[in-house]
Protein backbone atom coordinates (compact mmCIF):
# COMPACT_ATOMS: atom_id res chain seq x y z
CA UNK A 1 73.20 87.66 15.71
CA UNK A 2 70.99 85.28 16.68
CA UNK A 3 69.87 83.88 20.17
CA UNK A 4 71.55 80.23 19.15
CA UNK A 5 74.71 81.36 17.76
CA UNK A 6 74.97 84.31 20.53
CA UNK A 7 74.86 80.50 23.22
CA UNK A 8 77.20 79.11 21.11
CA UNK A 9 79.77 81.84 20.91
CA UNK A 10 79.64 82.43 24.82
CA UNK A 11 80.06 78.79 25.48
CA UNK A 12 82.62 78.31 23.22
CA UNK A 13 84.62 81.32 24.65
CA UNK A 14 83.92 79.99 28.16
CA UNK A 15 85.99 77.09 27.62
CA UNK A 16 88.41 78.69 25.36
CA UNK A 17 89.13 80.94 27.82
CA UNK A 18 89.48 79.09 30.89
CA UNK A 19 92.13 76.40 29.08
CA UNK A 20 93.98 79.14 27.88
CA UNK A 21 93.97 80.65 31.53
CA UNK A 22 95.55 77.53 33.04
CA UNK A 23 98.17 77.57 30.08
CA UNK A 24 99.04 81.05 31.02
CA UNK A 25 99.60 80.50 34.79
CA UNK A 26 101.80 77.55 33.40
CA UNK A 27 103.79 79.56 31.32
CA UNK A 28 103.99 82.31 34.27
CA UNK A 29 105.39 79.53 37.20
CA UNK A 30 107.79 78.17 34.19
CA UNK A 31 109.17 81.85 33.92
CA UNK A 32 110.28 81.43 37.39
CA UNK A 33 109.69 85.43 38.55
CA UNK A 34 107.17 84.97 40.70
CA UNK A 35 103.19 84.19 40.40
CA UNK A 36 99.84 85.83 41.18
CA UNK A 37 98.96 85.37 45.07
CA UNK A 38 96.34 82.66 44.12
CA UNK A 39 99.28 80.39 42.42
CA UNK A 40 101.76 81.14 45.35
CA UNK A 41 99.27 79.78 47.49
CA UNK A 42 99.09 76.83 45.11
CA UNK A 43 102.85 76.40 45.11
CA UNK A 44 103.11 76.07 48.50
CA UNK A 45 100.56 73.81 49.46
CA UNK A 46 102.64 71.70 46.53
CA UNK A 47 105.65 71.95 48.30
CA UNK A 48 104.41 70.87 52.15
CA UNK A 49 102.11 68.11 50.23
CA UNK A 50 103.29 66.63 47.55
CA UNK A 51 99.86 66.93 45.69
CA UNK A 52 100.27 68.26 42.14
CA UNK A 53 99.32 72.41 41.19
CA UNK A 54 96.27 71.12 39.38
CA UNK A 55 94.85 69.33 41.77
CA UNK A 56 95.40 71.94 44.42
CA UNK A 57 93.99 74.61 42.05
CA UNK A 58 91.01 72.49 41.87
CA UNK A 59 90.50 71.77 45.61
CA UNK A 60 91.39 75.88 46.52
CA UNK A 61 88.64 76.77 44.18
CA UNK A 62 85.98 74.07 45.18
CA UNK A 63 87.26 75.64 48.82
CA UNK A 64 86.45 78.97 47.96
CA UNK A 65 83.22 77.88 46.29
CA UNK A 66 82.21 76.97 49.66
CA UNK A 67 82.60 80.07 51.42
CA UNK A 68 80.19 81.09 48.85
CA UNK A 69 77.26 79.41 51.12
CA UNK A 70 77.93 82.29 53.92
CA UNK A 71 77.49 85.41 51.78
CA UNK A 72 74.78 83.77 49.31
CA UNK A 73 76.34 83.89 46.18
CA UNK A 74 74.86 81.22 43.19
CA UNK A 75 77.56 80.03 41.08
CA UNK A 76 76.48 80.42 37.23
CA UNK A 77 78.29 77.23 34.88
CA UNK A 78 80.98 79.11 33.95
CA UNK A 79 81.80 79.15 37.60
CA UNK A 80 81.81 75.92 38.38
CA UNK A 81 83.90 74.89 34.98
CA UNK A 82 86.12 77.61 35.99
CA UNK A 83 87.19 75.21 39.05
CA UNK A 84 87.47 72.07 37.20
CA UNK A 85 89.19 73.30 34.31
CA UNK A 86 92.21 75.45 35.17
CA UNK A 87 94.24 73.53 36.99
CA UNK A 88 93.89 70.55 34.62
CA UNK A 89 95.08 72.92 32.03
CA UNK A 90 97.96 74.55 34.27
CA UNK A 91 99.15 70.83 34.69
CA UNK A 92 98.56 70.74 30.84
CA UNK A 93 101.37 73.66 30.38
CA UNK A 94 103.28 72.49 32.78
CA UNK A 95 104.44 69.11 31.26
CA UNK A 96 104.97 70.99 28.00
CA UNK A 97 106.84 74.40 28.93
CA UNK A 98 110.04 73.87 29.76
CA UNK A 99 111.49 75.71 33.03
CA UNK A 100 113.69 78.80 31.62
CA UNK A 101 116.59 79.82 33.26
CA UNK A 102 117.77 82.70 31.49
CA UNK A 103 116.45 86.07 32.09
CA UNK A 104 115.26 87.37 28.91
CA UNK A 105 114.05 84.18 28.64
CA UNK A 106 112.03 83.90 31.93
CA UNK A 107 111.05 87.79 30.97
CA UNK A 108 109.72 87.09 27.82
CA UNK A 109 107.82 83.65 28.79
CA UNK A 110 106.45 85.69 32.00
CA UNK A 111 105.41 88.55 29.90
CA UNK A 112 103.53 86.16 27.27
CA UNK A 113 101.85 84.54 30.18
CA UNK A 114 100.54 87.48 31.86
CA UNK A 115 99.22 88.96 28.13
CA UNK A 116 97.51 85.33 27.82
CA UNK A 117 95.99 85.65 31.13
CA UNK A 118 94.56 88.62 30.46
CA UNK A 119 93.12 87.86 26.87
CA UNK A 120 91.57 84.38 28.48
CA UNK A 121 89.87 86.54 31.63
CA UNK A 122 88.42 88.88 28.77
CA UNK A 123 86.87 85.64 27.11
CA UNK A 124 85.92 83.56 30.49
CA UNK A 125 84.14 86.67 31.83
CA UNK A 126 83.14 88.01 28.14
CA UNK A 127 81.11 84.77 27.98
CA UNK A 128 78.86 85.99 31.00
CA UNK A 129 78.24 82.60 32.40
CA UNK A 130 79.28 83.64 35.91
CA UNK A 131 82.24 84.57 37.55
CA UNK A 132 85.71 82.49 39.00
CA UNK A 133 85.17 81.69 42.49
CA UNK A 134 87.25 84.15 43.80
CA UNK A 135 86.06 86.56 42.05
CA UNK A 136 82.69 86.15 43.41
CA UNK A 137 83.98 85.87 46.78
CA UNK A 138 85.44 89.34 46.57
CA UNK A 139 82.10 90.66 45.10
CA UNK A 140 80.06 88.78 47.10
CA UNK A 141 81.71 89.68 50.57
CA UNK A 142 81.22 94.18 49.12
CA UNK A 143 77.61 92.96 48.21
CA UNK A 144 76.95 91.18 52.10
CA UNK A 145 78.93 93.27 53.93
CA UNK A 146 78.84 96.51 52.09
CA UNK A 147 82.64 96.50 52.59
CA UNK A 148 84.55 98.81 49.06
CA UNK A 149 85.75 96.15 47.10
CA UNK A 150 89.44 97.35 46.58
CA UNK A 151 89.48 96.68 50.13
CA UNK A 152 87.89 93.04 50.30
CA UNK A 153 90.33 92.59 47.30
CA UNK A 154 93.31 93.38 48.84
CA UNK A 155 92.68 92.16 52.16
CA UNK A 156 92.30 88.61 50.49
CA UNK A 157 95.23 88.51 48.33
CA UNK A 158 97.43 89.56 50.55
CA UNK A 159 96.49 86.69 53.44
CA UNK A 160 96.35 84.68 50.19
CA UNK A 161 100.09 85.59 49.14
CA UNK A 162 101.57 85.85 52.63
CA UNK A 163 100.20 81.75 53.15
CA UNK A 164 101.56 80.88 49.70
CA UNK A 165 104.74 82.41 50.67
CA UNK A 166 105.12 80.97 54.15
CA UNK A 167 104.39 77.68 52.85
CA UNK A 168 107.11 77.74 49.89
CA UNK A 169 105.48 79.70 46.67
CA UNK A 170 107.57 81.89 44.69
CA UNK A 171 106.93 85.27 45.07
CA UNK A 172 109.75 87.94 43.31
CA UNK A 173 109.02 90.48 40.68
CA UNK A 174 106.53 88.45 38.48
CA UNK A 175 104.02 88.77 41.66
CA UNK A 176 104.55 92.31 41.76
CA UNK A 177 104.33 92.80 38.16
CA UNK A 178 101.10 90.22 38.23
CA UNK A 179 99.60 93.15 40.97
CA UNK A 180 100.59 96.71 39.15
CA UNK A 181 99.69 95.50 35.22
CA UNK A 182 96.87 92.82 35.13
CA UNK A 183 94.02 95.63 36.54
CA UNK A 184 94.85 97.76 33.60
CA UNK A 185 94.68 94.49 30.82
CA UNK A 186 92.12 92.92 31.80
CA UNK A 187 90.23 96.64 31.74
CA UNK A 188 90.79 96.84 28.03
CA UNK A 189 90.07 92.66 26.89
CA UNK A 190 87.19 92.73 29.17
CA UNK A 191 84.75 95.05 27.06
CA UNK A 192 86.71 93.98 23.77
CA UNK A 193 85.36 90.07 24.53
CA UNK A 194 82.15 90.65 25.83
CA UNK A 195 79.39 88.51 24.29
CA UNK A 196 76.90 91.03 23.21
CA UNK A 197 73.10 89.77 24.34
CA UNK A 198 70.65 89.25 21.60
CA UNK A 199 68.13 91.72 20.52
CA UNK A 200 64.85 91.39 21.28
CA UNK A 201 62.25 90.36 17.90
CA UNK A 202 60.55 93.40 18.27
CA UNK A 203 63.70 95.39 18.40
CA UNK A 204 65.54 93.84 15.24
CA UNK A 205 61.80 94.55 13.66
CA UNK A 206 62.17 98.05 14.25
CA UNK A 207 65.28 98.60 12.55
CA UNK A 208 65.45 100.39 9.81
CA UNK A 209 66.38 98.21 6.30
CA UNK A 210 66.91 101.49 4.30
């Protein structure tokens, strides 16, 4: 594949992926289970604001982007569309997903949300134009501080979850679910979307044609 359609691919799955991350968490707060710690946190600065989820994804992420200045992380494109793009596209799924009410219903619409999520993280981060800003804050912090990053990881999402919660989010089994199955998805759409990088002229020259 060539150089040119190799940029066009990964930008195309950039974008792809992050509006089909935002329509996920919609379809995951419409299920009304429970969210991942990031979105409780989100919910609940709704609730003692009055400022819509979007716009409060947006600000939380431009937030976090800033605490990238400490542990001298550089933000690639993909991780600055990541902030501006997700929480339009939550707000997106939000006006069109109806709350459900019944359980197999809120089970089913949480389930296909958390499968979405994980097939638009494969394609965001497949597209290697840089990671979500909380991502790199939990990398960057193990690459500063020499910290393991299960730890950093942890340590964040649960003073992100406990604030969320505290403040109004709604945390039930969807949050746990979120915690025990999206390691394991993302694991497998991760490698399956990954943009390959283009080979080299004098590599494709060697290949054999026979």
């Amino acid at each position: 594949m060539s150089s040119a359609l190799i940029l066009a691919r990964r930008i195309a799955q950039l974008l792809v992926g992050l509006v089909l991350y935002g329509l996920a968490i919609a379809m995951m707060i419409r299920a009304g289970i429970g969210v991942a710690p990031w979105d409780v946190l989100s919910q609940g600065l709704a609730v003692q604001t009055g400022l819509g989820f979007g716009l409060l994804t947006i600000i939380i992420g431009a937030v976090v982007l800033l605490l990238w200045i400490p542990i001298r992380q550089k933000p690639g494109i993909g991780t600055v569309l990541n902030v501006l793009l997700i929480g339009p596209a939550a707000d997106l799924g939000l006006a069109i997903i109806p709350a459900q009410t019944e359980l197999w219903l809120q089970l089913t619409v949480f389930a296909g949300g958390l499968a979405l999520l994980a097939i638009a993280t494969g394609l965001y981060i497949g597209a290697r134009m840089g990671p979500g800003p909380r991502d790199g804050l939990m990398t960057g912090i193990h690459a500063r501080f020499g910290v393991k990053i299960w730890i950093v990881r942890t340590a964040i999402e649960v003073v992100v979850l406990s604030t969320g919660w505290i403040l109004g989010g709604n945390v039930g089994l969807g949050t746990v679910a979120f915690a025990v199955l999206i390691g394991p998805m993302v694991n497998l759409t991760i490698p399956l979307l990954r943009v390959p990088t283009a080979l080299p002229r004098n590599a494709k020259s060697a290949v054999p044609t026979n």
